[in-house]
Protein backbone atom coordinates (compact mmCIF):
# COMPACT_ATOMS: atom_id res chain seq x y z
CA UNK A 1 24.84 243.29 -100.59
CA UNK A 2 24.10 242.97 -104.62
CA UNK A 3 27.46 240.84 -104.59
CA UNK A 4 26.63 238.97 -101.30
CA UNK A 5 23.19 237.42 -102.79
CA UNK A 6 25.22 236.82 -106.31
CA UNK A 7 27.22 234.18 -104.34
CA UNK A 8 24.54 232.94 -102.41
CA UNK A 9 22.11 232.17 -105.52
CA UNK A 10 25.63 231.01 -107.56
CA UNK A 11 25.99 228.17 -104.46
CA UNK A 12 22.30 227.30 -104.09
CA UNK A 13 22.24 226.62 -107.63
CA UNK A 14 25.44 224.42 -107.37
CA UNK A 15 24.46 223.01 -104.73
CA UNK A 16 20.49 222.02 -104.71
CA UNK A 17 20.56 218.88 -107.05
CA UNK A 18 23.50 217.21 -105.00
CA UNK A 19 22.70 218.10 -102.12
CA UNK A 20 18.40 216.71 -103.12
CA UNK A 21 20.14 213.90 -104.41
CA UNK A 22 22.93 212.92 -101.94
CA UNK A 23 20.14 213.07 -99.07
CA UNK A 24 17.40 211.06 -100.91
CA UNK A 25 19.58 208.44 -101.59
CA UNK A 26 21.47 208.09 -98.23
CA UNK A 27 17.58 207.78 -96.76
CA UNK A 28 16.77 205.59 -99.34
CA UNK A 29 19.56 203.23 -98.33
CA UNK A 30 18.97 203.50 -94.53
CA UNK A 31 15.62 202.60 -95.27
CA UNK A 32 16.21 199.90 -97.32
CA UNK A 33 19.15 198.18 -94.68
CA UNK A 34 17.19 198.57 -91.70
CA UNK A 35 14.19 197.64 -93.19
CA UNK A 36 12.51 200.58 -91.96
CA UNK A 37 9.53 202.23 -94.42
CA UNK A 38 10.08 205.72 -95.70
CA UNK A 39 6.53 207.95 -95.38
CA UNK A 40 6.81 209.65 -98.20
CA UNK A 41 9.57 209.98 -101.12
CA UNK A 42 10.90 213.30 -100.01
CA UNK A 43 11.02 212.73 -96.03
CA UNK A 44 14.72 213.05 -96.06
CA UNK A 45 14.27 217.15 -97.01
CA UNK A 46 11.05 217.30 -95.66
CA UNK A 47 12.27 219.08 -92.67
CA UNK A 48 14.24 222.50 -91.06
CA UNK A 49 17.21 220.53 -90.58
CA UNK A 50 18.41 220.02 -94.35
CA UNK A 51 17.41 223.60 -95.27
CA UNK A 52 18.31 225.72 -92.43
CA UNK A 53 21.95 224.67 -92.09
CA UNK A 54 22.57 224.44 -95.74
CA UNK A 55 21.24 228.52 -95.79
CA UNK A 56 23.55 229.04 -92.60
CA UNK A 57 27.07 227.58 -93.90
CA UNK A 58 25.80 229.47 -97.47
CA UNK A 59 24.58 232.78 -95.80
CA UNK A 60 28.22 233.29 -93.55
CA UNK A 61 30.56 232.16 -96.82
CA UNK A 62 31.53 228.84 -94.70
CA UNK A 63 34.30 226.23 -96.40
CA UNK A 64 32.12 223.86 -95.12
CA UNK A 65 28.34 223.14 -96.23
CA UNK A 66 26.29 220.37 -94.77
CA UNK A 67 22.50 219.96 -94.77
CA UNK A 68 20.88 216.85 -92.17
CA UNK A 69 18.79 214.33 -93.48
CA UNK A 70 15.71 213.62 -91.99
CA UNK A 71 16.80 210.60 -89.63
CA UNK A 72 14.77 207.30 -89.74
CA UNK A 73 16.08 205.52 -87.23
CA UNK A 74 18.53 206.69 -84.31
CA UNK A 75 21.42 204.68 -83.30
CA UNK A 76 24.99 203.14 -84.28
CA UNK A 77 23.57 201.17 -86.88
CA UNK A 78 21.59 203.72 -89.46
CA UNK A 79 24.14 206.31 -88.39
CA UNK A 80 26.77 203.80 -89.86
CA UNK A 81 24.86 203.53 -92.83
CA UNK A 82 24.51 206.43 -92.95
CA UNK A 83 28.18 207.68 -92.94
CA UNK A 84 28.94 204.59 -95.33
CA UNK A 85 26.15 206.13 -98.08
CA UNK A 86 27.76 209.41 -97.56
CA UNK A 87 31.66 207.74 -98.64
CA UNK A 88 30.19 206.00 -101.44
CA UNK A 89 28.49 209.20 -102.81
CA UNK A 90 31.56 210.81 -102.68
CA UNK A 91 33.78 208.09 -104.68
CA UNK A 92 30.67 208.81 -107.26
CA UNK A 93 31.00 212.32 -107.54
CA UNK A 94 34.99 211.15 -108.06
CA UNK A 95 34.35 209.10 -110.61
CA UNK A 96 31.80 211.75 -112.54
CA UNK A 97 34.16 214.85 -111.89
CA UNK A 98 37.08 212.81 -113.46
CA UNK A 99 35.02 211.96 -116.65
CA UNK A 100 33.63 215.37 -116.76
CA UNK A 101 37.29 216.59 -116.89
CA UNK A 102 37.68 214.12 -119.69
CA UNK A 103 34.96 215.88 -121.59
CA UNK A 104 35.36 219.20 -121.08
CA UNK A 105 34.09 221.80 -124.11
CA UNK A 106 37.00 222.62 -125.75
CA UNK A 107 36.11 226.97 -125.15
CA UNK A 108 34.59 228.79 -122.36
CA UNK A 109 33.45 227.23 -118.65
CA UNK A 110 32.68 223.88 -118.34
CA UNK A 111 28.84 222.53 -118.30
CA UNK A 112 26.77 222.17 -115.17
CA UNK A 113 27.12 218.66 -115.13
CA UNK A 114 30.81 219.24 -113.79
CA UNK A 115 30.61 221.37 -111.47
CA UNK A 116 27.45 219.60 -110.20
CA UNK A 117 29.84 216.35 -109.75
CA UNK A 118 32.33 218.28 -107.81
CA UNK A 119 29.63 219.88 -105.67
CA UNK A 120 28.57 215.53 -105.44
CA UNK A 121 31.89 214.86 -104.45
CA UNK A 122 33.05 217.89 -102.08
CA UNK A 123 28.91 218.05 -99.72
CA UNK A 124 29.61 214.22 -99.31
CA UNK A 125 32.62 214.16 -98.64
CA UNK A 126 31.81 217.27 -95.90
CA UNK A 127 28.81 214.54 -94.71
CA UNK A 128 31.17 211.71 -94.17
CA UNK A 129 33.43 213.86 -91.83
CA UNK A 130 30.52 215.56 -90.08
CA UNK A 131 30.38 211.84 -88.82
CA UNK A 132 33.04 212.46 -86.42
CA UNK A 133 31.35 214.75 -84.43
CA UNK A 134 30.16 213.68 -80.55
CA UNK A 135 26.05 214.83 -82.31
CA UNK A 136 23.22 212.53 -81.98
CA UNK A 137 22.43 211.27 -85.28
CA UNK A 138 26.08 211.11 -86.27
CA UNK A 139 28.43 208.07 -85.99
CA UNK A 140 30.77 209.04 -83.20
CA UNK A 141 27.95 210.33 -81.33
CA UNK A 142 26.13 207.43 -81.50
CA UNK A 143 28.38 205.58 -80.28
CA UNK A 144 29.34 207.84 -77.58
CA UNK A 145 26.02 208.33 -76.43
CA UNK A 146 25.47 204.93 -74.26
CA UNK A 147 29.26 205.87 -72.32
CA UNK A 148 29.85 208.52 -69.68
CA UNK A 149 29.91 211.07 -71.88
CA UNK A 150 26.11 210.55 -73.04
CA UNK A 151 23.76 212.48 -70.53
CA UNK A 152 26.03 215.41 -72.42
CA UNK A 153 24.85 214.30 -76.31
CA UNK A 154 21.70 212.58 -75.13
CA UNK A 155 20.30 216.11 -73.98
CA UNK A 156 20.54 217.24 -77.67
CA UNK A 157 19.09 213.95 -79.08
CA UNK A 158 15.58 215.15 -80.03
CA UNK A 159 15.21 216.09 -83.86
CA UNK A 160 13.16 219.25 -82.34
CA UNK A 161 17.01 220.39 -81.63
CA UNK A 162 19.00 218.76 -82.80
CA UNK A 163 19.10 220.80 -86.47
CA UNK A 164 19.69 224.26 -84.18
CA UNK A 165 23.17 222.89 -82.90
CA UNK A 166 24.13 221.60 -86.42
CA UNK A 167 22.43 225.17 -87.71
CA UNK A 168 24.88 226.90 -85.21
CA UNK A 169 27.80 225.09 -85.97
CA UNK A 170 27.25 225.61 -89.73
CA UNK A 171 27.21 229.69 -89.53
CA UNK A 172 29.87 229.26 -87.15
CA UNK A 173 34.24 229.02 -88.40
CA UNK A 174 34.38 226.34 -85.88
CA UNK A 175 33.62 223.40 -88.96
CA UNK A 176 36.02 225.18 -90.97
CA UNK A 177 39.05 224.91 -88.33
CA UNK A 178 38.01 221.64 -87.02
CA UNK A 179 37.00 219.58 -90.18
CA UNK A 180 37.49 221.62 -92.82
CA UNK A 181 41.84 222.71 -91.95
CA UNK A 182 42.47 218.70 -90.58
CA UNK A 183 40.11 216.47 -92.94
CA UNK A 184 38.02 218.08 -95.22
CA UNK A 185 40.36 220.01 -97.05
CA UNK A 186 43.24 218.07 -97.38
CA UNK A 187 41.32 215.53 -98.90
CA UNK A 188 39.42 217.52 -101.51
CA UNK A 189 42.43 218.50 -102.80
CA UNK A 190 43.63 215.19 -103.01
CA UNK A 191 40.84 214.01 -104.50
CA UNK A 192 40.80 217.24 -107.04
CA UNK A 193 44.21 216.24 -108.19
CA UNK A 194 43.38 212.59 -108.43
CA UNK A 195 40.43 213.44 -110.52
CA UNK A 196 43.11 215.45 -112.88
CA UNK A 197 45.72 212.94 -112.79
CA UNK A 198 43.12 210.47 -114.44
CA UNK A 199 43.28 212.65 -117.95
């Protein structure tokens, strides 16, 4: 148990700044393309569905972590955005874990500022592919919502639920085998030896 809540306050740590940061700024940008005001600075982790599926893919020891942002707008559009805001966060946290590996200490562990990039680069990169799920909110399930296949998403499309599927899915292996074996994975490791390949 004492080991168990190590990990889980280790990752939280890790993973709070990026994670604040990644979501505030993807808002920010949806807000600012679709012309759309924002009602207060932190709406995008004002709500259950950043915190409780963060906690869930934390809690179970998942490959995966994701945490929602609190949508705007629904629809193809902001969802593109969206997904977009997500890539482009993770070429940042590319570009910062390859100069943090440039300027490492020369003893002991590295400094919080690199392992805080390759938390940046690894939960957006995790966001982007969550974008290929059939979900309201997401990209593919926005755009599958209007076909035949919608009455099926469109019964999930309320924010009220929306976060307890993604919740579900996040304590569950099922994003690990999914995402995490086919996409995820594979191309955090590219992107880890990329990042090394640039010393």
């Amino acid at each position: 148990m004492a080991e168990w809540l190590t990990i889980l306050i280790r990752q939280l740590i890790l993973y709070s700044l990026p994670v604040l940061i990644s979501l505030t700024l993807v808002v920010l940008l949806e807000s600012r393309l679709t012309r759309t005001t924002i009602p207060h600075p932190f709406f995008a982790v004002f709500w259950r569905g950043t915190w409780c599926p963060l906690l869930a893919s934390m809690a179970f020891h998942r490959g995966i972590i994701i945490a929602l942002p609190n949508l705007l707008m629904s629809g193809i559009k902001p969802a593109a955005i969206r997904f977009i805001g997500h890539c482009l966060l993770c070429l940042l946290g590319f570009v910062l874990f390859s100069w943090s590996l440039a300027h490492q200490a020369p003893t002991g562990l590295p400094p919080l500022h690199h392992w805080w990039a390759k938390v940046l680069m690894f939960f957006n990169l995790c966001m982007a592919c969550l974008h290929l799920l059939p979900l309201p909110g997401l990209l593919v399930g926005e755009c599958l919502i209007n076909s035949s296949a919608g009455n099926i998403i469109r019964r999930y499309a309320s924010n009220n639920y929306n976060w307890l599927v993604i919740a579900a899915l996040a304590a569950s292996p099922l994003l690990d085998v999914l995402l995490g074996a086919t996409v995820v994975f594979p191309v955090y490791e590219f992107l880890s030896n990329q990042a090394q390949a640039f010393l």
